[in-house]
C-alpha atoms as a PDB file:
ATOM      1  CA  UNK A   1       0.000   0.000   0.000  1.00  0.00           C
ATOM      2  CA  UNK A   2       1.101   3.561  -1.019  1.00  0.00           C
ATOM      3  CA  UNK A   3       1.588   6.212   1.586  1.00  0.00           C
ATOM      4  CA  UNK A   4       2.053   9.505   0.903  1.00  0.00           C
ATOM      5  CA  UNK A   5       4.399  10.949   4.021  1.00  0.00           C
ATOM      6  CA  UNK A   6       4.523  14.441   4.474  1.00  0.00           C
ATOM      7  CA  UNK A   7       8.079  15.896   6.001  1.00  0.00           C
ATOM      8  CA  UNK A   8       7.487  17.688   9.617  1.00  0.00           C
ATOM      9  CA  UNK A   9       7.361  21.578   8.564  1.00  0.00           C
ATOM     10  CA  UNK A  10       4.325  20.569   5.997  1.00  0.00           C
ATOM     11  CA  UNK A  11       1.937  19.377   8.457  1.00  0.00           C
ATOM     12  CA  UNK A  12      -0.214  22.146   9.839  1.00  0.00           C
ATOM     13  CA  UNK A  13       1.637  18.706   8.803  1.00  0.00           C
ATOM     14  CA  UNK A  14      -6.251  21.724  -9.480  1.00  0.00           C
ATOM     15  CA  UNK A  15     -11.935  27.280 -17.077  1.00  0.00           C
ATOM     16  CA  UNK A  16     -10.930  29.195 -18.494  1.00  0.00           C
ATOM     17  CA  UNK A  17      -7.754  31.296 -19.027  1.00  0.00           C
ATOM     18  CA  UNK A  18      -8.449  34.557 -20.161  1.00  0.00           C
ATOM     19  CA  UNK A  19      -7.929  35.826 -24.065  1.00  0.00           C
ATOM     20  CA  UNK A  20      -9.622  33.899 -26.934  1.00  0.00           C
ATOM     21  CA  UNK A  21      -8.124  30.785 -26.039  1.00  0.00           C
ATOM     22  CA  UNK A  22      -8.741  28.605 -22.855  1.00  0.00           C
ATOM     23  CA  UNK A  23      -5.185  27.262 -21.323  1.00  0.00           C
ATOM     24  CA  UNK A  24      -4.910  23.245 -21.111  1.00  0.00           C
ATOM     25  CA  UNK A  25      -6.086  21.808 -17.929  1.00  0.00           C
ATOM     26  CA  UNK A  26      -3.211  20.472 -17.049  1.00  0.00           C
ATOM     27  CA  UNK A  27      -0.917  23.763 -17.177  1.00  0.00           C
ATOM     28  CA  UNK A  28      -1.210  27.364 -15.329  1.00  0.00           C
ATOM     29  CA  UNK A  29      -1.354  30.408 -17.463  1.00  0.00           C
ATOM     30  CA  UNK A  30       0.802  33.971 -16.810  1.00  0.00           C
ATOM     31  CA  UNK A  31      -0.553  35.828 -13.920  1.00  0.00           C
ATOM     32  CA  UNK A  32      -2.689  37.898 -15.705  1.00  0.00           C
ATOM     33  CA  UNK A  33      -5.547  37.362 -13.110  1.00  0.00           C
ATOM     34  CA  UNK A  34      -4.891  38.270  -9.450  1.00  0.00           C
ATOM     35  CA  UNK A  35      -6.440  35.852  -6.761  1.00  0.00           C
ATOM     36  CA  UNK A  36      -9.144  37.571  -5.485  1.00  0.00           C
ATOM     37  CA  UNK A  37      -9.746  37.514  -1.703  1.00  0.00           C
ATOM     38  CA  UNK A  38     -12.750  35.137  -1.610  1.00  0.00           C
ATOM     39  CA  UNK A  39     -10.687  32.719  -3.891  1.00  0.00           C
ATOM     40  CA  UNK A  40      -7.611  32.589  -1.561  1.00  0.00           C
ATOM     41  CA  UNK A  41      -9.946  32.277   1.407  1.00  0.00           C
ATOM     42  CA  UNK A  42     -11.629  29.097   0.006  1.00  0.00           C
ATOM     43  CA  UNK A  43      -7.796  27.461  -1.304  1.00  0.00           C
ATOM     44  CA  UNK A  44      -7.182  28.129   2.580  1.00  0.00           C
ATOM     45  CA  UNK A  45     -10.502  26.355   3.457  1.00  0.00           C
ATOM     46  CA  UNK A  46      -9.446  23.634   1.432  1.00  0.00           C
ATOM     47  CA  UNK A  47      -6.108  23.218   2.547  1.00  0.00           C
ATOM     48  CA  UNK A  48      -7.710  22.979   6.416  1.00  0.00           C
ATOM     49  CA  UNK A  49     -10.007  20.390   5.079  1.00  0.00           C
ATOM     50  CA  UNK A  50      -7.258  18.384   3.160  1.00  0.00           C
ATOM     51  CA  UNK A  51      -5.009  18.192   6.705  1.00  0.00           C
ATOM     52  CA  UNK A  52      -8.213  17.593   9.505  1.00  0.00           C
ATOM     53  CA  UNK A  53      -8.667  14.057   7.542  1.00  0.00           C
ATOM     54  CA  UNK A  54      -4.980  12.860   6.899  1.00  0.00           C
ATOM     55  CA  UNK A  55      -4.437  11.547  10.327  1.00  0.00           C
ATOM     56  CA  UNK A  56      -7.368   9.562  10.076  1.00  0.00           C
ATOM     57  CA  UNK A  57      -6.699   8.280   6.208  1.00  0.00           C
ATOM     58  CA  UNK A  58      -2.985   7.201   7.636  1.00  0.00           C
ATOM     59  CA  UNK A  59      -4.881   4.586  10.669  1.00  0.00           C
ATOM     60  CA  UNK A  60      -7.376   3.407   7.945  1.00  0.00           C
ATOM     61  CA  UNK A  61      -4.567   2.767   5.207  1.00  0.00           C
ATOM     62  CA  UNK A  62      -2.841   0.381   8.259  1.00  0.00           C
ATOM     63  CA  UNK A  63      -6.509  -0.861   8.817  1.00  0.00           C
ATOM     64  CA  UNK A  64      -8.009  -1.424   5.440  1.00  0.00           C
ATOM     65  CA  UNK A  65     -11.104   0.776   6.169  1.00  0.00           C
ATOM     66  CA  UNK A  66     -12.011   1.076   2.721  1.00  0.00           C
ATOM     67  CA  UNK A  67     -14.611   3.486   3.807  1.00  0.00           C
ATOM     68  CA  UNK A  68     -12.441   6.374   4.897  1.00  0.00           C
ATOM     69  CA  UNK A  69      -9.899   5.597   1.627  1.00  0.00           C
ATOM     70  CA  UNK A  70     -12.947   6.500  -0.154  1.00  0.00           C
ATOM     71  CA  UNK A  71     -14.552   9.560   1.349  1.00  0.00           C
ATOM     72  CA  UNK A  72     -10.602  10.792   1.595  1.00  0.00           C
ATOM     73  CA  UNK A  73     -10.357  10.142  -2.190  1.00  0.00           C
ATOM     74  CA  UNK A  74     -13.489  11.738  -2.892  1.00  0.00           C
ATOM     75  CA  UNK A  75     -12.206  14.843  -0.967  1.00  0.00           C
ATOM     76  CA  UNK A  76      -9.347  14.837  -2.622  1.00  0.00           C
ATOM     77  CA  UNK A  77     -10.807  14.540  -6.201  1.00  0.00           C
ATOM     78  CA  UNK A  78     -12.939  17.500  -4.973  1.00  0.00           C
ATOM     79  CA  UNK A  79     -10.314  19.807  -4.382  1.00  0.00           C
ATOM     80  CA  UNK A  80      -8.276  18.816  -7.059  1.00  0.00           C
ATOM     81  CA  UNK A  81     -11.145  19.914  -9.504  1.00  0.00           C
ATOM     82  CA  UNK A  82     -11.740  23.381  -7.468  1.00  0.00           C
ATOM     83  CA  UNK A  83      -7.745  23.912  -7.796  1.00  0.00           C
ATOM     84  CA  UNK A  84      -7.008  23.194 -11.159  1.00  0.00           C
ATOM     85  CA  UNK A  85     -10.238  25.860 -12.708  1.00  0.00           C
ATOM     86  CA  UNK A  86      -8.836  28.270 -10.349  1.00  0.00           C
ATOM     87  CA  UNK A  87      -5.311  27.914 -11.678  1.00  0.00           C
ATOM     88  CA  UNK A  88      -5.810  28.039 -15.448  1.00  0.00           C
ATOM     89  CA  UNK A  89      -7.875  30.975 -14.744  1.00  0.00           C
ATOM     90  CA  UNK A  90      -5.482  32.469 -11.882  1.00  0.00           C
ATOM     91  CA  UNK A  91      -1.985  31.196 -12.368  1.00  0.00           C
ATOM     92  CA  UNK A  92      -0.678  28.958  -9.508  1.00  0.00           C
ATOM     93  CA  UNK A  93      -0.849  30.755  -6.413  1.00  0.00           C
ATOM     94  CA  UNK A  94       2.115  32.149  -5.390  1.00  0.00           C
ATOM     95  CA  UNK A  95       3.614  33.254  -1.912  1.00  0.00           C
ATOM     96  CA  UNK A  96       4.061  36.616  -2.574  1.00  0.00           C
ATOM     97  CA  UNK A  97       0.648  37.226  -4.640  1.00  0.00           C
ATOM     98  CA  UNK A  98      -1.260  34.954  -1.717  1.00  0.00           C
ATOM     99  CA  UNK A  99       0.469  34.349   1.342  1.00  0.00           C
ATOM    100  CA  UNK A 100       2.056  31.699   2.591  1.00  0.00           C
ATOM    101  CA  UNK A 101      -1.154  29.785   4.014  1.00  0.00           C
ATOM    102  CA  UNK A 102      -2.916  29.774   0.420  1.00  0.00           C
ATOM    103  CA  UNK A 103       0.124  28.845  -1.359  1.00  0.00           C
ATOM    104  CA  UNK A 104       1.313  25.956   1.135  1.00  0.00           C
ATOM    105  CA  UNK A 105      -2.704  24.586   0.768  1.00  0.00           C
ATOM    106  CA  UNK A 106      -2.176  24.941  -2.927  1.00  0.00           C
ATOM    107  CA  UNK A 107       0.658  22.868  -2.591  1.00  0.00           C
ATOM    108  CA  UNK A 108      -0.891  20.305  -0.069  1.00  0.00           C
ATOM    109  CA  UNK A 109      -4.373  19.721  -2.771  1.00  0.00           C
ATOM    110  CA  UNK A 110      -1.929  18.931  -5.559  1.00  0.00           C
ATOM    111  CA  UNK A 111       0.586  16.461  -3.980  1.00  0.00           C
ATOM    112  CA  UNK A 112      -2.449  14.426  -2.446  1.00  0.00           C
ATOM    113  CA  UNK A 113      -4.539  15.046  -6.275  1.00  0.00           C
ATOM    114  CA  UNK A 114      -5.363  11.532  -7.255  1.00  0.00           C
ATOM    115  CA  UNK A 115      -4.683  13.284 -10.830  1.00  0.00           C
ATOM    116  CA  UNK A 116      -0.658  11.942 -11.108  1.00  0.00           C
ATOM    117  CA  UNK A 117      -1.176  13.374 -14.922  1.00  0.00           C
ATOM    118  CA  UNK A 118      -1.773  16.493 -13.192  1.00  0.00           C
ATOM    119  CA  UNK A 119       0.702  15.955 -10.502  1.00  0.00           C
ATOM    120  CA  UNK A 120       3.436  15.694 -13.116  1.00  0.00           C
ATOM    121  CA  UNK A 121       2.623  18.207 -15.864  1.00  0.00           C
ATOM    122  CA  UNK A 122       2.449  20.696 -12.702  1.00  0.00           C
ATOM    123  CA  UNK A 123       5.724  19.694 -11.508  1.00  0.00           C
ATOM    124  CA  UNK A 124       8.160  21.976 -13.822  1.00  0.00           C
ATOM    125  CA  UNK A 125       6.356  24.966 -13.007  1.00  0.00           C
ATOM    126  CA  UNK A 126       6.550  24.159  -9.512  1.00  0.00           C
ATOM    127  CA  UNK A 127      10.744  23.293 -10.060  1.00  0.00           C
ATOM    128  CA  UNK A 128      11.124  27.178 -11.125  1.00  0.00           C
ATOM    129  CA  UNK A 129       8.443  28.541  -8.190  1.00  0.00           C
ATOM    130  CA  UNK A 130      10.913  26.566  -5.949  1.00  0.00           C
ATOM    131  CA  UNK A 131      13.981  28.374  -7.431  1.00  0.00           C
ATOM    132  CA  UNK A 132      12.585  31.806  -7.213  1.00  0.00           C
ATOM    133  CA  UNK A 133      11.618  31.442  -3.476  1.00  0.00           C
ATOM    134  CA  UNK A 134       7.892  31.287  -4.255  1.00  0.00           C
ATOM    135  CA  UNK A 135       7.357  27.646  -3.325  1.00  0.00           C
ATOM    136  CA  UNK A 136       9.448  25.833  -0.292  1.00  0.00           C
ATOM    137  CA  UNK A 137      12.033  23.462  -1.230  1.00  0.00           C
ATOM    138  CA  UNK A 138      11.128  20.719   0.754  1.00  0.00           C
ATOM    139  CA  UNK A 139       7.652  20.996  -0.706  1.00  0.00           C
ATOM    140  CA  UNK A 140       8.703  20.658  -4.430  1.00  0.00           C
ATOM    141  CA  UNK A 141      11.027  17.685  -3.462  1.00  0.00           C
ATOM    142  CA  UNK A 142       8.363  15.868  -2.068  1.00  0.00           C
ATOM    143  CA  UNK A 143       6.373  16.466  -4.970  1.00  0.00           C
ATOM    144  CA  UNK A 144       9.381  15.260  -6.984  1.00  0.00           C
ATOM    145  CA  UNK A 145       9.558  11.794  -5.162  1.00  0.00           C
ATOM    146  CA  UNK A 146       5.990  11.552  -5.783  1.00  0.00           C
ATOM    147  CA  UNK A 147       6.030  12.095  -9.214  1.00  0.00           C
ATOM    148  CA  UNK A 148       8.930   9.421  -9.485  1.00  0.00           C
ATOM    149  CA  UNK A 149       7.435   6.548  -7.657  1.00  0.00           C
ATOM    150  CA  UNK A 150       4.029   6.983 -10.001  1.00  0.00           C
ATOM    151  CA  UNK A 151       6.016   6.656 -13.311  1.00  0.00           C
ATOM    152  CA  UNK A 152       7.878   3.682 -11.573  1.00  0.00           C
ATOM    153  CA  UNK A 153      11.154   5.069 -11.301  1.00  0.00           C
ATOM    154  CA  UNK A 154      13.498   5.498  -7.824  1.00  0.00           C
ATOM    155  CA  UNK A 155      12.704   8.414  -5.919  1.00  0.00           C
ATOM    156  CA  UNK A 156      15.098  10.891  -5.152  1.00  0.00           C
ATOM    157  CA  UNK A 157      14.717  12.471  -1.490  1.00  0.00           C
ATOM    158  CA  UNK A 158      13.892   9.216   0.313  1.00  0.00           C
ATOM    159  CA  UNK A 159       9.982  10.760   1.536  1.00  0.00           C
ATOM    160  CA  UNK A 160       7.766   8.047  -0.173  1.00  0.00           C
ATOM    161  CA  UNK A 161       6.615   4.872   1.768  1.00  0.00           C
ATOM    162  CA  UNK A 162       4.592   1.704   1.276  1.00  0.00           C
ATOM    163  CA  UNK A 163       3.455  -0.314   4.034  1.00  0.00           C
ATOM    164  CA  UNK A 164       3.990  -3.678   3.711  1.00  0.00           C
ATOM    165  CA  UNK A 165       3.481  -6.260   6.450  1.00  0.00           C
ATOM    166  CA  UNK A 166       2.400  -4.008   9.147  1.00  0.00           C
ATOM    167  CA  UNK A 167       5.843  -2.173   8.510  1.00  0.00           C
ATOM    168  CA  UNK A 168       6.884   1.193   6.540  1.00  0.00           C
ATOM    169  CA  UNK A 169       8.715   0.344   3.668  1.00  0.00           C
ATOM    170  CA  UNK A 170      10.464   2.696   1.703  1.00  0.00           C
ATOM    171  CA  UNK A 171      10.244   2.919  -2.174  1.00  0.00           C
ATOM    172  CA  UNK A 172      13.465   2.563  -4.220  1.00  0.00           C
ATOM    173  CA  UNK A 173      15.809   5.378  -3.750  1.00  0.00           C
ATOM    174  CA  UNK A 174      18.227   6.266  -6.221  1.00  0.00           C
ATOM    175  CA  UNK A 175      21.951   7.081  -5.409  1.00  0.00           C
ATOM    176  CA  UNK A 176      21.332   6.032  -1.378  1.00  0.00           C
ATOM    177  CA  UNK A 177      24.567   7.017  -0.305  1.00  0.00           C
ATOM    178  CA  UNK A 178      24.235  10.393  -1.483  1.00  0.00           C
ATOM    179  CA  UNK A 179      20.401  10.895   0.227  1.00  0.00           C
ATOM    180  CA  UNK A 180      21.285  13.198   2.970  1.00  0.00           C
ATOM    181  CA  UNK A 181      23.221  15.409   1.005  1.00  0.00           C
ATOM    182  CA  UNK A 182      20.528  15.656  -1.384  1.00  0.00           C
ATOM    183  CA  UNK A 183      17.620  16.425   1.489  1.00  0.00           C
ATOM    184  CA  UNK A 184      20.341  19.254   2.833  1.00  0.00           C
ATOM    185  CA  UNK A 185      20.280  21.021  -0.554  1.00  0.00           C
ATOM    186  CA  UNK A 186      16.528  21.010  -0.295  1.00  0.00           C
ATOM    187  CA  UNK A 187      16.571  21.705   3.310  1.00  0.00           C
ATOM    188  CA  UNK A 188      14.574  18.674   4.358  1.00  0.00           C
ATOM    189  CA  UNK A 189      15.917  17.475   7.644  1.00  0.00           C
ATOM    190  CA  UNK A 190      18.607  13.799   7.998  1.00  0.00           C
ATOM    191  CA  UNK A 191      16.216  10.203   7.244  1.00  0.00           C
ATOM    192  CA  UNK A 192      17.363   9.260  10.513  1.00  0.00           C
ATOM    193  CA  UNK A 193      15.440  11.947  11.977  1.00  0.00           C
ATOM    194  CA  UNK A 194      12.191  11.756   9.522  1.00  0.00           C
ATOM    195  CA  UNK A 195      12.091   7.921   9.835  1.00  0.00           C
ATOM    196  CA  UNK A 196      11.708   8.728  13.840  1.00  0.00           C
ATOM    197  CA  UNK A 197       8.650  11.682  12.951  1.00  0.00           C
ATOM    198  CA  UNK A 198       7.308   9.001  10.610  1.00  0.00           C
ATOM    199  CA  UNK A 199       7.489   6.036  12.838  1.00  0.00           C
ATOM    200  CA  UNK A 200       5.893   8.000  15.417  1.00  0.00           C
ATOM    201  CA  UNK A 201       2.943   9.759  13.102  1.00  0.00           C
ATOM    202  CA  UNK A 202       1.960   6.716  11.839  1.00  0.00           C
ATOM    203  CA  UNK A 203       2.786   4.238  14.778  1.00  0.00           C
ATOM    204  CA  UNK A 204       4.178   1.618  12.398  1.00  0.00           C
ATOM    205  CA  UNK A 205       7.818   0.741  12.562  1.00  0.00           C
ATOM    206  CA  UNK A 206       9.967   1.902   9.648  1.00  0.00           C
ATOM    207  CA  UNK A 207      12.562  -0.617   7.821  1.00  0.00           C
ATOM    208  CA  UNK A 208      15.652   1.558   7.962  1.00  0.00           C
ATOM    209  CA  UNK A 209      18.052   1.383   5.626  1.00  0.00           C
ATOM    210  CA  UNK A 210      16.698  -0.120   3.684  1.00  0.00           C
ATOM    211  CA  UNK A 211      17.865  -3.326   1.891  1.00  0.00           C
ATOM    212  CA  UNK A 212      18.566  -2.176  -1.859  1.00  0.00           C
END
């Protein structure tokens, strides 16, 4: 089973474009459009709502409660819809256009969309956002190791785990020796020290190192 872990600092922790033609779904046009205040006060909403039922999706994951996998995925197929019409008419929200709040619940709706199309066509824009200072590092590398693990290749910042017998598993990592240094260059903290948050969020134990 897939499970989306989220590092520390994230846990509080997808119409029309304007002109004559309507941007693809699946990309953000130029800020053209500023958020308006009701807008960034419902992506905050959402973002709330996306967090108050993550705890609970983690137990039933462990639990098989296909119930609360569903309602979860139904929430999260709702947001997704409200976030991508409101970014091919608005741009992706940006910190210093919407605050931090709206832009780190922006950020929290895509990397739990069930849309991985989405996930990934999202993902370069998201690269440069990161560069400029208008997305947090850590947030576009775990976005990154999500993307990788859905098109079945290693992940690179170690943040993506499966449980597997009762026991958090970690998906292939490329270039293991060189992990830390990579999370310090996106300032996500040591694995020894997110295994232990993640051990003791989930209350599973973690295979660490792992065997690859």
């Amino acid at each position: 089973m897939k499970l989306v872990a989220c590092a520390a600092a994230s846990l509080i922790v997808a119409c029309s474009a304007r002109g004559a033609r309507p941007a693809p779904p699946s990309q953000s046009v130029a800020h053209e459009v500023t958020w308006a205040a009701p807008q960034v006060d419902t992506l905050i909403r959402l973002g709330r709502e996306d967090q108050e039922g993550r705890d609970a999706l983690a137990q039933a994951m462990v639990r098989q409660d296909t119930a609360v996998m569903l309602a979860s995925m139904r929430a999260d197929s709702a947001h997704t819809r409200w976030l991508r019409t409101a970014v091919a008419r608005y741009g992706w929200p940006i910190r210093s256009s919407v605050g931090d709040s709206a832009a780190t619940s922006a950020w929290l709706i895509l990397q739990h969309s069930p849309d991985t199309a989405w996930q990934a066509a999202m993902l370069p824009e998201l690269e440069q956002l990161g560069r400029r200072g208008e997305l947090r590092l850590p947030d576009v590398a775990l976005l990154t190791d999500r993307v990788l693990v859905h098109r079945g290749e290693p992940q690179r910042y170690g943040s993506q785990f499966n449980i597997v017998d009762g026991r958090l598993v970690p998906a292939p990592i490329a270039d293991l020796p060189g992990l830390n240094a990579r999370r310090a260059s996106v300032e996500l903290p040591p694995m020894t020290e997110y295994v232990r948050m993640l051990s003791e969020q989930m209350k599973l134990p973690v295979s660490w190192p792992p065997t690859q």
